[in-house]
Protein backbone atom coordinates (compact mmCIF):
# COMPACT_ATOMS: atom_id res chain seq x y z
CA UNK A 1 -25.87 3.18 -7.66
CA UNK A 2 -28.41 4.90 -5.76
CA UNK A 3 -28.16 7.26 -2.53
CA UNK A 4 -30.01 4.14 -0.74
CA UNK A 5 -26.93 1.76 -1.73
CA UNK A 6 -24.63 1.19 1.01
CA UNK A 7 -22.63 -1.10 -0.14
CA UNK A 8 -20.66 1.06 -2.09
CA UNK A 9 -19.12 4.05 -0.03
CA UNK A 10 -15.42 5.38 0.33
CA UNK A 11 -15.42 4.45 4.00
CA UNK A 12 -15.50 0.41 3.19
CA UNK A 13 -12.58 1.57 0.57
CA UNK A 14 -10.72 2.98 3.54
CA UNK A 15 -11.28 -0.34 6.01
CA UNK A 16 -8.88 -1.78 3.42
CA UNK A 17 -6.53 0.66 2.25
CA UNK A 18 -6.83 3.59 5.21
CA UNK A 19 -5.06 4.71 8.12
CA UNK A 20 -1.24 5.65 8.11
CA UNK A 21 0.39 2.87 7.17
CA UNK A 22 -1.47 1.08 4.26
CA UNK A 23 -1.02 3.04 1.57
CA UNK A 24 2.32 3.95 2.34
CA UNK A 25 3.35 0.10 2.34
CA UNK A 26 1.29 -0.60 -0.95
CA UNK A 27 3.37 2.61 -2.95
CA UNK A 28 6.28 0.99 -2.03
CA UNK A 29 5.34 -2.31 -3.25
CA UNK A 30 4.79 -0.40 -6.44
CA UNK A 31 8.37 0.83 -6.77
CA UNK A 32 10.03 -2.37 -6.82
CA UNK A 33 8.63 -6.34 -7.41
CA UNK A 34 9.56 -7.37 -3.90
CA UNK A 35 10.37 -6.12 -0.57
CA UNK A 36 12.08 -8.18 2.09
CA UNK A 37 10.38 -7.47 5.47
CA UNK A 38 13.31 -5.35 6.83
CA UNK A 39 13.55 -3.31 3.91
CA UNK A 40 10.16 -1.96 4.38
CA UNK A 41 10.81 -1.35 7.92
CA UNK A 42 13.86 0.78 7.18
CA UNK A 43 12.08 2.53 3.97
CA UNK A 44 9.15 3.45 6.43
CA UNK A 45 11.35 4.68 8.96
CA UNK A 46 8.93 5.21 12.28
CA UNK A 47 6.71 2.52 12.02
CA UNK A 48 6.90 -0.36 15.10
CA UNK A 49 7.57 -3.82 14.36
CA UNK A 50 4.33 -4.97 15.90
CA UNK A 51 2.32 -2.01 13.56
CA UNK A 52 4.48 -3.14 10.39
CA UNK A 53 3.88 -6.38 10.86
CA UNK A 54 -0.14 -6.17 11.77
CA UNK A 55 -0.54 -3.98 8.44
CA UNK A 56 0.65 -6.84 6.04
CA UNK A 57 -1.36 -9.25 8.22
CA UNK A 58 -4.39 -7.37 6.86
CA UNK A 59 -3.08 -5.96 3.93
CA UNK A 60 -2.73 -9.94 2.97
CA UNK A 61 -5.78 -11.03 4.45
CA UNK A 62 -7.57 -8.02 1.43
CA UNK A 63 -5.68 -10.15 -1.00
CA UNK A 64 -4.02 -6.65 -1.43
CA UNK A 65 -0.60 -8.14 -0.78
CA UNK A 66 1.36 -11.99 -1.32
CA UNK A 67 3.51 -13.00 1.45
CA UNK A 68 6.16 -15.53 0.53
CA UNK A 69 7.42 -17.60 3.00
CA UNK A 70 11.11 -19.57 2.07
CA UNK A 71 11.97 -22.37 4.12
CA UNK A 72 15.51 -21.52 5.17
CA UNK A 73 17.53 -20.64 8.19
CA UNK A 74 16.90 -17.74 9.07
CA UNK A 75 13.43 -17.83 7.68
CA UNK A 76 12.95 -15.56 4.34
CA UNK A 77 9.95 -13.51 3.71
CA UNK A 78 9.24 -11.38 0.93
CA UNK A 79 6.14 -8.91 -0.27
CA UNK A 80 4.71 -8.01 -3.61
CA UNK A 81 1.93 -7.08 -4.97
CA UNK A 82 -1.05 -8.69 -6.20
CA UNK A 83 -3.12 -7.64 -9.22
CA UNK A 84 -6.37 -6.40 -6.56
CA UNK A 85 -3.13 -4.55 -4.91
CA UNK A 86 -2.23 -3.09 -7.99
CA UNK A 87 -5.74 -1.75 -8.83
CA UNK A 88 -5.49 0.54 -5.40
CA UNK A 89 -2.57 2.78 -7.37
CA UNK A 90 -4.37 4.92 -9.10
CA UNK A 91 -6.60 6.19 -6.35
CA UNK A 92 -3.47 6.38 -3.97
CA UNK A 93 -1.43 8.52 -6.96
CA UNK A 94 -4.60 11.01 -7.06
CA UNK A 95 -4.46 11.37 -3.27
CA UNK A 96 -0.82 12.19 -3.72
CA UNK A 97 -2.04 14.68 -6.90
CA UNK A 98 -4.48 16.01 -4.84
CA UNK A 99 -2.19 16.98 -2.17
CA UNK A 100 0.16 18.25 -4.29
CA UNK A 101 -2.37 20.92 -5.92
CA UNK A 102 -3.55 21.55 -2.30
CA UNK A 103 0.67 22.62 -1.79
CA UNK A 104 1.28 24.05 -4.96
CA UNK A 105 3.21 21.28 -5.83
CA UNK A 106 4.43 18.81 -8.92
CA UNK A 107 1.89 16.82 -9.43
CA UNK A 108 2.84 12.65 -8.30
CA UNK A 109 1.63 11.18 -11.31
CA UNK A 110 4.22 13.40 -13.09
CA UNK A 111 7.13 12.02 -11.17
CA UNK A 112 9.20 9.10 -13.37
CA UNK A 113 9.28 7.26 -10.10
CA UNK A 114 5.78 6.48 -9.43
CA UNK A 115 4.79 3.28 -11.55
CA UNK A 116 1.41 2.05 -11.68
């Protein structure tokens, strides 16, 4: 890759993953196989139905995420991970390393919770 290359630069990275509520929906995607819609929304706490829901739009349309759809009354979604989804761990668990050295804390990647 050369400094004349701009296909390949952190900000088209950060299009996909960025902003405040991305990578905090992908980690918890991580901790479990599936999340029903309303558990993320109570796991994220703050976050408005209308920002929750535009995130997975686009987190889905980066073939980050799979959105299942049941047919039954009332309608069931659930989340999960996809394999491109799963490749964004590691650079979100050195983010959280990196702000842990910048705190003087434990390390993430140490932590027996965070699966990759």
């Amino acid at each position: 890759m050369t400094t004349e290359d701009t296909s390949y630069r952190p900000e088209h990275v950060l299009e996909k993953i960025g902003g405040k509520w991305k990578m905090p929906i992908l980690w918890r995607l991580s901790q479990k196989e599936v999340w029903r819609y309303g558990e993320l929304k109570r796991d994220l706490g703050t976050i408005s139905h209308k920002m929750l829901s535009q995130q997975l739009k686009e987190l889905e349309g980066a073939s980050l995420i799979v959105r299942t759809l049941y047919a039954v009354v009332p309608p069931k979604v659930e989340y999960s991970l996809t394999g491109r989804g799963r490749l964004t761990l590691p650079a979100i668990s050195a983010l959280c390393d990196l702000q842990a050295v910048l705190e003087d804390k434990q390390p993430c990647s140490t932590k027996p919770d965070m699966r990759l």
